[in-house]
PDB file of N, CA and C in Angstrom:
ATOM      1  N   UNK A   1       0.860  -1.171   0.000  1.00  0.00           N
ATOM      2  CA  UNK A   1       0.000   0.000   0.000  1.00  0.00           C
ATOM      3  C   UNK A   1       0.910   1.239   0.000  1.00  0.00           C
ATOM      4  N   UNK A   2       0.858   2.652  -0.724  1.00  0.00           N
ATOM      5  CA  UNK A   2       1.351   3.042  -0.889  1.00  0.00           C
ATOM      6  C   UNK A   2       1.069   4.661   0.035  1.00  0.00           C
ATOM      7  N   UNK A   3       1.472   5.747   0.197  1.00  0.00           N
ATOM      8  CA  UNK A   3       1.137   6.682   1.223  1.00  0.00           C
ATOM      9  C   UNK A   3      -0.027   7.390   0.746  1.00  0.00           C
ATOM     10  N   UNK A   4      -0.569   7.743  -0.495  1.00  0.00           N
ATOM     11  CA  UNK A   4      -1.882   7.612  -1.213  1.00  0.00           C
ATOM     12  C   UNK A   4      -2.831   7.156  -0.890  1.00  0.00           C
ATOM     13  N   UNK A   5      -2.915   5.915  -0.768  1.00  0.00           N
ATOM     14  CA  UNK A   5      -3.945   4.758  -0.322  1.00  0.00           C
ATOM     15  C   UNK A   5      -4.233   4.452   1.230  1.00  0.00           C
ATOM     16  N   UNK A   6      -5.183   3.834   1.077  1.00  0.00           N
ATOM     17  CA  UNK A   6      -5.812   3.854   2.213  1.00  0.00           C
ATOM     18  C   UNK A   6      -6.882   2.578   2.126  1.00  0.00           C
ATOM     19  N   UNK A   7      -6.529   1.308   3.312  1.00  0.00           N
ATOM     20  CA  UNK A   7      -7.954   0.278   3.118  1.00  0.00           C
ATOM     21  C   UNK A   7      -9.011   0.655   4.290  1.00  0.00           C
ATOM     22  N   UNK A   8      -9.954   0.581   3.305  1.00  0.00           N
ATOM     23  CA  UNK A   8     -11.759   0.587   3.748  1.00  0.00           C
ATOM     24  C   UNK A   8     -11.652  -0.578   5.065  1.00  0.00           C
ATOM     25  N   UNK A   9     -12.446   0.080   6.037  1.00  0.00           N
ATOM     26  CA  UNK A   9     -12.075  -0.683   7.073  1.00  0.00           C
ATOM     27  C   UNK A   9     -13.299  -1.549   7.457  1.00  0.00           C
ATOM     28  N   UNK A  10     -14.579  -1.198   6.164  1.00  0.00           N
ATOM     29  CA  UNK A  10     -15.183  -1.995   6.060  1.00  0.00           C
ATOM     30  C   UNK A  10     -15.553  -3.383   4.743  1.00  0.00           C
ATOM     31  N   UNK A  11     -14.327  -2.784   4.055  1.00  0.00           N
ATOM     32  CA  UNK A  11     -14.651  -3.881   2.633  1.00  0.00           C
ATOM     33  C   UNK A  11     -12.963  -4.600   2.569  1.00  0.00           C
ATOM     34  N   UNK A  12     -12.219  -3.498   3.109  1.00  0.00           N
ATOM     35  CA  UNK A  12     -10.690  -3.775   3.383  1.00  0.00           C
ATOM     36  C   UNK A  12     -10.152  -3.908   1.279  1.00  0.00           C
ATOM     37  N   UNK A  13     -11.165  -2.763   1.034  1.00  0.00           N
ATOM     38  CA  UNK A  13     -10.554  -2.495  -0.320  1.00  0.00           C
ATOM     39  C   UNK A  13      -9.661  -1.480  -0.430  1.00  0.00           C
ATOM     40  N   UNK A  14      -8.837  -1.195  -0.752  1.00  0.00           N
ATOM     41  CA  UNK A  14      -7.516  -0.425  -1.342  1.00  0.00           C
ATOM     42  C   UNK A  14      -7.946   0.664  -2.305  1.00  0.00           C
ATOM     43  N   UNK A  15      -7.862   1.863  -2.010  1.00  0.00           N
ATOM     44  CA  UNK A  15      -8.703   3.258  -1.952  1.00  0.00           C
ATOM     45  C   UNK A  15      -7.894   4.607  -2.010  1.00  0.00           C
ATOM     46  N   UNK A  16      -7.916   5.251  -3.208  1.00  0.00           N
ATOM     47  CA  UNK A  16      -6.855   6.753  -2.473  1.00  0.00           C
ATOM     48  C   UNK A  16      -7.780   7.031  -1.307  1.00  0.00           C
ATOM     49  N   UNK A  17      -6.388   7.871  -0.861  1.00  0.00           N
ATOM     50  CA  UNK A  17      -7.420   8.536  -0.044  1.00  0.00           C
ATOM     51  C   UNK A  17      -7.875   9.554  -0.236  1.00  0.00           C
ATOM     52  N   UNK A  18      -7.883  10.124  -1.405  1.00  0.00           N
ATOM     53  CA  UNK A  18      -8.834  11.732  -1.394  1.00  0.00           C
ATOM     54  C   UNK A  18     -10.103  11.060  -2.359  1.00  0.00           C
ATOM     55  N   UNK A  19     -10.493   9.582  -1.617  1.00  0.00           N
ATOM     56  CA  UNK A  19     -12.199   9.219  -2.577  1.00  0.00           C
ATOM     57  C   UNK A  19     -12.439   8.433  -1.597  1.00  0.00           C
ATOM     58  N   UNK A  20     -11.406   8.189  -0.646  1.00  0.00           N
ATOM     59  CA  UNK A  20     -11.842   7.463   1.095  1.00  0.00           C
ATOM     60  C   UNK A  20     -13.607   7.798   1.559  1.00  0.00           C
ATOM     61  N   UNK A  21     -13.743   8.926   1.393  1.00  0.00           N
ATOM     62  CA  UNK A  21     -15.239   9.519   2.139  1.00  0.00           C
ATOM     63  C   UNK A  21     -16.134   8.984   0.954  1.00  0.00           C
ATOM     64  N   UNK A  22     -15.748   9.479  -0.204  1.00  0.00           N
ATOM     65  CA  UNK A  22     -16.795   9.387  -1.473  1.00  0.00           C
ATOM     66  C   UNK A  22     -16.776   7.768  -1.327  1.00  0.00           C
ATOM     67  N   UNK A  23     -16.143   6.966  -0.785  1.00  0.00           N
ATOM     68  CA  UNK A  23     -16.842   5.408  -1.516  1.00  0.00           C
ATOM     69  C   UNK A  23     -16.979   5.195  -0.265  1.00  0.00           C
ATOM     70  N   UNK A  24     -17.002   5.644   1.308  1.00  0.00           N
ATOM     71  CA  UNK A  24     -17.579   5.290   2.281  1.00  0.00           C
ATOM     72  C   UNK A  24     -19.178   5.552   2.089  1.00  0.00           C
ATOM     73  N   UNK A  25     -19.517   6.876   1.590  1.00  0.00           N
ATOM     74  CA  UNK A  25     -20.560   7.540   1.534  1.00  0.00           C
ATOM     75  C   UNK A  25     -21.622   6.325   0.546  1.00  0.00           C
ATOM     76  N   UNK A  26     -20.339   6.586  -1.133  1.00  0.00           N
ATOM     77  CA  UNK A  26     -21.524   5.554  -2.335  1.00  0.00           C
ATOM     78  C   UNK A  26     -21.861   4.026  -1.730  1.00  0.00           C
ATOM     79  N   UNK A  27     -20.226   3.453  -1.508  1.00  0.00           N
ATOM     80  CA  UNK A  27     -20.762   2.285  -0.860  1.00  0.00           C
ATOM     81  C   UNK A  27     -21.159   1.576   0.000  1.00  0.00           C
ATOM     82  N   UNK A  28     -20.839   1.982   1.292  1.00  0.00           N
ATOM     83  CA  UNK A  28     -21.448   1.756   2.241  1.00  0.00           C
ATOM     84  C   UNK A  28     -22.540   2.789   3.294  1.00  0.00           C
ATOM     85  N   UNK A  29     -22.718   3.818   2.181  1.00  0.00           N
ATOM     86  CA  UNK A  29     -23.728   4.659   3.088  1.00  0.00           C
ATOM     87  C   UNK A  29     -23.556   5.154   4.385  1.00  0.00           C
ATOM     88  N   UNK A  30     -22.130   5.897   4.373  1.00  0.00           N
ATOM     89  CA  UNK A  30     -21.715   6.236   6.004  1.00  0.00           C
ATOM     90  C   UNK A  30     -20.875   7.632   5.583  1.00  0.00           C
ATOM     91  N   UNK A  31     -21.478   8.362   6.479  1.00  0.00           N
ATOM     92  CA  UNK A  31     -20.996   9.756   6.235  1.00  0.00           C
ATOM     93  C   UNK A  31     -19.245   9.972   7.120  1.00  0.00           C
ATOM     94  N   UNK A  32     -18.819  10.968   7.032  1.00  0.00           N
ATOM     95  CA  UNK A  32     -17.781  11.378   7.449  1.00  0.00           C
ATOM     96  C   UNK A  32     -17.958  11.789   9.018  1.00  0.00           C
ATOM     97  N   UNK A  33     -19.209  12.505   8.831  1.00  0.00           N
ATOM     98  CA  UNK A  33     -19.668  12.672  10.113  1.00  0.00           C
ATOM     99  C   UNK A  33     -21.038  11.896  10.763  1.00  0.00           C
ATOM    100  N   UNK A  34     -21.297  12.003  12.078  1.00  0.00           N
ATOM    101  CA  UNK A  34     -22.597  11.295  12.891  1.00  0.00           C
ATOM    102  C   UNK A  34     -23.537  11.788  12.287  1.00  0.00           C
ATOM    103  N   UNK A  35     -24.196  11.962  11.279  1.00  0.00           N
ATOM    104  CA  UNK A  35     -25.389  13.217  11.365  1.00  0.00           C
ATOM    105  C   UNK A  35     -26.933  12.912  12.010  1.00  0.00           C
ATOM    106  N   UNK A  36     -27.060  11.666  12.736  1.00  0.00           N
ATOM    107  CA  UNK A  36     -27.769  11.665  13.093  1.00  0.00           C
ATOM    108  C   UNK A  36     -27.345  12.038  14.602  1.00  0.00           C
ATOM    109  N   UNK A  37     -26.297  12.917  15.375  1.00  0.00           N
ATOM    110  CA  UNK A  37     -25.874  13.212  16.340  1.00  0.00           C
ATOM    111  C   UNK A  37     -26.654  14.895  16.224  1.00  0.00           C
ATOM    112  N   UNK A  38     -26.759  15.085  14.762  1.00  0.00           N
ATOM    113  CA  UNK A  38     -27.249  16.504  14.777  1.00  0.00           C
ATOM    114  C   UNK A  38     -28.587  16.977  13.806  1.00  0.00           C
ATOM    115  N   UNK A  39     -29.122  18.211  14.843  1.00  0.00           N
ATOM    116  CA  UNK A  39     -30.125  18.610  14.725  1.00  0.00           C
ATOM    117  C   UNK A  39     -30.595  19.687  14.312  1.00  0.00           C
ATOM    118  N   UNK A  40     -30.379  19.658  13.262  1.00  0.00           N
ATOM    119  CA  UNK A  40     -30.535  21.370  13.086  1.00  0.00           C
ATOM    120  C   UNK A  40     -31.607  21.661  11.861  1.00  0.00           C
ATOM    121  N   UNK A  41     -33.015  22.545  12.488  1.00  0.00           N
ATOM    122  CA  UNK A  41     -34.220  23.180  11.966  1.00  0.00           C
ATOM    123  C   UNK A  41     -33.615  23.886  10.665  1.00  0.00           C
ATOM    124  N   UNK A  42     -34.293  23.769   9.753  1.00  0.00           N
ATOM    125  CA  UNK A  42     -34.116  24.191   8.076  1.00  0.00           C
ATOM    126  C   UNK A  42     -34.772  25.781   8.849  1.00  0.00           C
ATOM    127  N   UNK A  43     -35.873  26.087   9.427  1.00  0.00           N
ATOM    128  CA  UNK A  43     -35.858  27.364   9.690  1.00  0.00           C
ATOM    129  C   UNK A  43     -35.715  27.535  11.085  1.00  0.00           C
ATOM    130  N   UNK A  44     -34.579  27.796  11.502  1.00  0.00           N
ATOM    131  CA  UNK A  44     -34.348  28.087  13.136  1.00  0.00           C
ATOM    132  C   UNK A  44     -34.732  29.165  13.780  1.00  0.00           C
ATOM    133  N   UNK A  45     -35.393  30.511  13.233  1.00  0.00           N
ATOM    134  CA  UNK A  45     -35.693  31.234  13.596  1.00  0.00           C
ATOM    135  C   UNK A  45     -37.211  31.541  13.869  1.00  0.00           C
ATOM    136  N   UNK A  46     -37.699  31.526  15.328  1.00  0.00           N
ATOM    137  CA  UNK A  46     -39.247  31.653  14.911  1.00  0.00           C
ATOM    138  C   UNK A  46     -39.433  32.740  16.020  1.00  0.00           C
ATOM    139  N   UNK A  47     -40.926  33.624  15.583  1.00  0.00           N
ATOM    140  CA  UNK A  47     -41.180  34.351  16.315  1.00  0.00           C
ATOM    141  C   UNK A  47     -41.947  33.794  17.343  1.00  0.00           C
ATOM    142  N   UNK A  48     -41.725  35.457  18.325  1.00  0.00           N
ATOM    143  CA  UNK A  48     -42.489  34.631  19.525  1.00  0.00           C
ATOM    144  C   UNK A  48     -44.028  35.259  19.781  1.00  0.00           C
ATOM    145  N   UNK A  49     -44.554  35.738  18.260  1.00  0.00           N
ATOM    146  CA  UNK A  49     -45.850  36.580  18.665  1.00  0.00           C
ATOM    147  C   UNK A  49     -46.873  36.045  17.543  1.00  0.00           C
ATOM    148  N   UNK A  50     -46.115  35.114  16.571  1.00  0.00           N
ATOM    149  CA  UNK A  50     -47.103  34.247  15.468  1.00  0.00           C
ATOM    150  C   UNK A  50     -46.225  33.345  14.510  1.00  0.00           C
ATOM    151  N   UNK A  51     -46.610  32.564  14.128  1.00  0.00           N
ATOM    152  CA  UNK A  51     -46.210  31.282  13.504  1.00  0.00           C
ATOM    153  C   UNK A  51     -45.151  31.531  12.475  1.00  0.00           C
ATOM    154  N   UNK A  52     -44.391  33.121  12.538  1.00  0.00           N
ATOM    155  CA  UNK A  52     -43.622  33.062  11.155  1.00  0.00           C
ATOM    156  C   UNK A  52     -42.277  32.556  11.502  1.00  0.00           C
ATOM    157  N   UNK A  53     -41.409  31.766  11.141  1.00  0.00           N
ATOM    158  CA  UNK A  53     -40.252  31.280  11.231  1.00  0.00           C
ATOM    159  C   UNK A  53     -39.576  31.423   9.766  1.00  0.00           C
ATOM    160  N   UNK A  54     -38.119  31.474   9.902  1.00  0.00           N
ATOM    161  CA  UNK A  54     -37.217  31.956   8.818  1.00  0.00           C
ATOM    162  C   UNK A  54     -35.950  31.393   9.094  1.00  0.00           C
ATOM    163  N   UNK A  55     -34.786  31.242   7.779  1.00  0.00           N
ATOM    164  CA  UNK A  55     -33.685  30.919   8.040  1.00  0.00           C
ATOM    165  C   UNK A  55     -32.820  31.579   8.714  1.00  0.00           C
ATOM    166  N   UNK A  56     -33.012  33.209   8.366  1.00  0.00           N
ATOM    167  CA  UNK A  56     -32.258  34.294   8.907  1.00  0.00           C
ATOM    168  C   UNK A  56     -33.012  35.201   9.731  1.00  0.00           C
ATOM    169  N   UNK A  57     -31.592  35.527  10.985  1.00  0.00           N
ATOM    170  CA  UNK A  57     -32.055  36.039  12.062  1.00  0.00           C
ATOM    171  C   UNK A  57     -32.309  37.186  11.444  1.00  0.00           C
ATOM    172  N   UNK A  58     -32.020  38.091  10.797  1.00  0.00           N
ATOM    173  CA  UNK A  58     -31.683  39.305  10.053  1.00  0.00           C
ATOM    174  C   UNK A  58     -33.503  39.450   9.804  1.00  0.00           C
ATOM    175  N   UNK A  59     -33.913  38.617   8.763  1.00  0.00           N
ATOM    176  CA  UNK A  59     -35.250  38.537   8.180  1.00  0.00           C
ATOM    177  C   UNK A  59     -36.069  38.729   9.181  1.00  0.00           C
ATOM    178  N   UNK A  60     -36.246  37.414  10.294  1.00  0.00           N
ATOM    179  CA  UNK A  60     -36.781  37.350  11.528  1.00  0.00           C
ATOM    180  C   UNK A  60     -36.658  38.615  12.929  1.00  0.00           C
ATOM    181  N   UNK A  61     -35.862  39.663  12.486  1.00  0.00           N
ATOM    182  CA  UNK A  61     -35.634  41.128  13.224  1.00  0.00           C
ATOM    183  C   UNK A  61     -36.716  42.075  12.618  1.00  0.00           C
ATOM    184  N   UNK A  62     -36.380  41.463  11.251  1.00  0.00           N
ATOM    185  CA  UNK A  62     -37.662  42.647  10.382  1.00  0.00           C
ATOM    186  C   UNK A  62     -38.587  42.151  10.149  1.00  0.00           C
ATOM    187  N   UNK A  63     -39.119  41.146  10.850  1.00  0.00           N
ATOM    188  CA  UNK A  63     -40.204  40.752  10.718  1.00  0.00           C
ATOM    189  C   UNK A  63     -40.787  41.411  11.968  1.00  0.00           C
ATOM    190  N   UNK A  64     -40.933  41.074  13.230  1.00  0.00           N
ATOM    191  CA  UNK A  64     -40.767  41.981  14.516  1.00  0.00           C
ATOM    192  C   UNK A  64     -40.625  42.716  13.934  1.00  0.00           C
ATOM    193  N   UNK A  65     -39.678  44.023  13.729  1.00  0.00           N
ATOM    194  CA  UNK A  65     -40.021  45.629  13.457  1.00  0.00           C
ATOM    195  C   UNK A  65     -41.260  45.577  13.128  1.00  0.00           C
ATOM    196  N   UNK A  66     -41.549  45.369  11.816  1.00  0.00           N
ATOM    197  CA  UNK A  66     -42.851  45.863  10.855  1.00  0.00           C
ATOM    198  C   UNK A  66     -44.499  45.200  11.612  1.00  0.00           C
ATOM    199  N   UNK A  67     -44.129  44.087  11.752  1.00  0.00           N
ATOM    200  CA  UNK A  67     -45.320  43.284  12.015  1.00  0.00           C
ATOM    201  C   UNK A  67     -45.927  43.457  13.524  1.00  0.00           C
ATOM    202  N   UNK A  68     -44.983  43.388  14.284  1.00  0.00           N
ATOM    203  CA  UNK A  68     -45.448  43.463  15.956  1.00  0.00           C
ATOM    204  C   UNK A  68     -45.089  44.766  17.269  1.00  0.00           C
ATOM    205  N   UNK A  69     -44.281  45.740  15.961  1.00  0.00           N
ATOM    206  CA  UNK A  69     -43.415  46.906  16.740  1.00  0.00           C
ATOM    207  C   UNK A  69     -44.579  47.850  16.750  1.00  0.00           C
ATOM    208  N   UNK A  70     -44.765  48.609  17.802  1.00  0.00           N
ATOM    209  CA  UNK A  70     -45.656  49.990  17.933  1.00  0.00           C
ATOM    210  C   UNK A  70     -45.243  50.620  16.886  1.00  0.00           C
ATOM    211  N   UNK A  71     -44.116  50.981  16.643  1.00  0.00           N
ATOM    212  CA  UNK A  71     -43.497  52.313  15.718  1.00  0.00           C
ATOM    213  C   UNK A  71     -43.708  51.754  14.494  1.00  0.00           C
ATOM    214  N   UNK A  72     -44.226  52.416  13.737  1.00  0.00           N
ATOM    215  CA  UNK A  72     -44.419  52.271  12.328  1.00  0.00           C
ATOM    216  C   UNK A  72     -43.904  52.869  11.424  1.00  0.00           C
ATOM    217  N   UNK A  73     -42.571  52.065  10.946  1.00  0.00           N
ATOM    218  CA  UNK A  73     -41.656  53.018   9.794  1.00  0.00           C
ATOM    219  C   UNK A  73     -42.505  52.885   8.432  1.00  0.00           C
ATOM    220  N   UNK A  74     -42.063  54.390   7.931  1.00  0.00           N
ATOM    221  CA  UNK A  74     -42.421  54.776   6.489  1.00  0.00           C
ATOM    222  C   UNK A  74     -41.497  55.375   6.767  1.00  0.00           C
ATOM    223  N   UNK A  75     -40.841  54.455   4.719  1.00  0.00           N
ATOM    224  CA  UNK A  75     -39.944  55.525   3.613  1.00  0.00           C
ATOM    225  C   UNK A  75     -40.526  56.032   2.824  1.00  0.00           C
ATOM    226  N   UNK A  76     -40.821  57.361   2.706  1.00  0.00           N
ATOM    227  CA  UNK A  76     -41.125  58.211   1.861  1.00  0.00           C
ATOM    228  C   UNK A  76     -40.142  58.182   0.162  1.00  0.00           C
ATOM    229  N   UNK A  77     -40.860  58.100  -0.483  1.00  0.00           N
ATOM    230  CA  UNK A  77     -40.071  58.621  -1.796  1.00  0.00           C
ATOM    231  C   UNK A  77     -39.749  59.880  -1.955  1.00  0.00           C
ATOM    232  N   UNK A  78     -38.841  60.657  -2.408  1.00  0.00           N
ATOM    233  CA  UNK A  78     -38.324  61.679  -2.296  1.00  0.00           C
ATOM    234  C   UNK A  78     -38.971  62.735  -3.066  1.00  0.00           C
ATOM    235  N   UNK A  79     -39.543  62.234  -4.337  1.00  0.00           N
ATOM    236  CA  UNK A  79     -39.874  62.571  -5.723  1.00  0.00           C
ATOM    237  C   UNK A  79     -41.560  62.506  -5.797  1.00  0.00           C
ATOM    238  N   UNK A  80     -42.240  61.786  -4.658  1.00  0.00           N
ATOM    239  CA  UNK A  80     -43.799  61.711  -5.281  1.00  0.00           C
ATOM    240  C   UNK A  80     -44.069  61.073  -3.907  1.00  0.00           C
ATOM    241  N   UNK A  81     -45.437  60.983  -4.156  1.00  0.00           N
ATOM    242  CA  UNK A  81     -46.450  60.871  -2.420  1.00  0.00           C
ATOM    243  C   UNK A  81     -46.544  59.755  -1.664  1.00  0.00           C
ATOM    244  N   UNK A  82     -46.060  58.476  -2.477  1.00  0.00           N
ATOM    245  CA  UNK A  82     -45.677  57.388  -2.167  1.00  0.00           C
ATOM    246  C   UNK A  82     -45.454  56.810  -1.084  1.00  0.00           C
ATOM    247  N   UNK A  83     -45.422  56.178  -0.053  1.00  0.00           N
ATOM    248  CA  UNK A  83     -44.590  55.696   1.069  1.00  0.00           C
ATOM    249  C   UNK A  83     -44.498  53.952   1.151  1.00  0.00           C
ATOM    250  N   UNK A  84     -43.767  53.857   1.734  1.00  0.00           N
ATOM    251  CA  UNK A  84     -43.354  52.271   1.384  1.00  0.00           C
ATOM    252  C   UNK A  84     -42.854  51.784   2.892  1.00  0.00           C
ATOM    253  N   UNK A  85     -43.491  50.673   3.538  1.00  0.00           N
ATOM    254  CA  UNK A  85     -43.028  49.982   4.858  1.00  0.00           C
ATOM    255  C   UNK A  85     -41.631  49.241   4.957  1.00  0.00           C
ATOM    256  N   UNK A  86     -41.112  49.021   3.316  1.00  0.00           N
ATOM    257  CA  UNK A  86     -39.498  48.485   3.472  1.00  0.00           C
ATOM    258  C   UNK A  86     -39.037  49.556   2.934  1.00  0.00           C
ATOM    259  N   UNK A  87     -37.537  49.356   3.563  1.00  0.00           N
ATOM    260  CA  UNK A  87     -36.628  50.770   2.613  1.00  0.00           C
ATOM    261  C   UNK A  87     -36.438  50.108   0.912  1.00  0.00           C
ATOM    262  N   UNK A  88     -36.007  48.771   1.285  1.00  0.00           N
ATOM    263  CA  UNK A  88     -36.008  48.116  -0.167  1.00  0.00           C
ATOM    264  C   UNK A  88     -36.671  48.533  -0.873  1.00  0.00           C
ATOM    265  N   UNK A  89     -38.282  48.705  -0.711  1.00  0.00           N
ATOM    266  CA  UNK A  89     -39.130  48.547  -1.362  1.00  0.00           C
ATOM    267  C   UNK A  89     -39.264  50.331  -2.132  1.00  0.00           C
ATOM    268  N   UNK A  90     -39.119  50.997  -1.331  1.00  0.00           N
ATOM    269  CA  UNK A  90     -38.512  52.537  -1.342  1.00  0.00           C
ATOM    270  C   UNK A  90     -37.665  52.816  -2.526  1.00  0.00           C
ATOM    271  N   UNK A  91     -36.177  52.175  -2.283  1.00  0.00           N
ATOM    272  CA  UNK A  91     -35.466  52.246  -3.301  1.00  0.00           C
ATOM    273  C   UNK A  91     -35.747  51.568  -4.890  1.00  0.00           C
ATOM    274  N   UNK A  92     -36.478  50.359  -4.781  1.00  0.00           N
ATOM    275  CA  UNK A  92     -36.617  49.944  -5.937  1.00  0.00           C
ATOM    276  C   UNK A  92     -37.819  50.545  -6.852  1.00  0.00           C
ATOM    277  N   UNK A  93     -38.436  51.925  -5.619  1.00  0.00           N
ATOM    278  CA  UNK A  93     -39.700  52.570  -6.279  1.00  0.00           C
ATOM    279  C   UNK A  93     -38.344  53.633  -7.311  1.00  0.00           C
ATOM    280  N   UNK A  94     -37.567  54.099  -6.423  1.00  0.00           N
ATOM    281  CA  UNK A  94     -36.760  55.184  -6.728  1.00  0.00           C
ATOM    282  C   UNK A  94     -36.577  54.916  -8.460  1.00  0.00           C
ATOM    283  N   UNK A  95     -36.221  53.723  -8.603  1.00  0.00           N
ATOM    284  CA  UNK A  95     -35.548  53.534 -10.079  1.00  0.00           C
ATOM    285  C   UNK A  95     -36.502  53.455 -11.186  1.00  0.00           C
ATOM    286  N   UNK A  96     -38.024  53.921 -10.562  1.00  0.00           N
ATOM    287  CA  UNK A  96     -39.122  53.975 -11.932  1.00  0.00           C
ATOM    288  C   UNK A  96     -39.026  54.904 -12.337  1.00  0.00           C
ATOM    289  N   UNK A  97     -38.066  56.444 -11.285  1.00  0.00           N
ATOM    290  CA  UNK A  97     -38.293  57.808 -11.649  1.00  0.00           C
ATOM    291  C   UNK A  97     -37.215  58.147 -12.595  1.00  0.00           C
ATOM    292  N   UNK A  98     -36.442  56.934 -12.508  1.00  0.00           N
ATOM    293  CA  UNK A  98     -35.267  56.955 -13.921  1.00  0.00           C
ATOM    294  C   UNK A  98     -34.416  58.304 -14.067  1.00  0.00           C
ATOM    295  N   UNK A  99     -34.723  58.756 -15.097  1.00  0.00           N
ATOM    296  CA  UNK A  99     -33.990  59.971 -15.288  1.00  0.00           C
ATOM    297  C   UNK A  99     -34.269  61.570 -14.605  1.00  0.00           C
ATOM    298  N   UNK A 100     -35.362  61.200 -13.282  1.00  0.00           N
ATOM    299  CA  UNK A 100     -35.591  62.218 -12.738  1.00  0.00           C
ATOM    300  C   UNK A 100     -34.175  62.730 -11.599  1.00  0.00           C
ATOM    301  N   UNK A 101     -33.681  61.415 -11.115  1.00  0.00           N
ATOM    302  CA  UNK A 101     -33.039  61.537 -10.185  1.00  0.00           C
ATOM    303  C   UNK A 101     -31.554  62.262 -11.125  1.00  0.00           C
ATOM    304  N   UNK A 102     -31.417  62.076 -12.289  1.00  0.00           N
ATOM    305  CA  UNK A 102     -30.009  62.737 -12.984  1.00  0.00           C
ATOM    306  C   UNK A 102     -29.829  64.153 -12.704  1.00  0.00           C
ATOM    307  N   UNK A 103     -31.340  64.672 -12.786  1.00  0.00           N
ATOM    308  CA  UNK A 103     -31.091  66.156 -12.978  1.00  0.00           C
ATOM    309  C   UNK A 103     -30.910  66.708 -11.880  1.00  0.00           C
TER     310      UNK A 103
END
């Protein structure tokens, strides 16, 4: 066996080792790691005032602001009467006014 190789310590087949994991994984169906040691929610973030849950804490902050906060932000458009509850939503009004903002 050469410093490359490596035997499967379950087939005791002769293996590089940079495909050691890949034919543990294809052939015998065994990961690198426990993963049934771990637990982790596709959306870990949930609120604590209604059923919305999200991947990101970020999302799940602005969800709270807008949805359950007393204070009620409005972005105003600069250019027309508009107001908008995301700034996003604000800015992407901005770019209908096109060539207003040049002058």
């Amino acid at each position: 066996m050469s410093d490359d190789t490596r035997e499967c310590s379950l087939c005791s087949k002769i293996i590089k080792k940079s495909n050691y994991f890949r034919h543990m994984g294809e052939v015998h169906n065994k990961t690198k790691y426990d993963t049934d040691l771990i637990d982790v929610p596709s959306r870990p973030y949930n609120c604590e005032h209604c059923n919305y849950n999200t991947k990101r804490k970020h999302d799940l902050k602005g969800h709270v602001m807008k949805k359950h906060s007393d204070v009620q932000l409005s972005f105003p458009c600069q250019l027309c009467d508009k107001t908008f509850g995301y700034e996003s939503n604000m800015v992407r009004h901005m770019k209908t006014h096109g060539d207003t903002l040049d002058q």
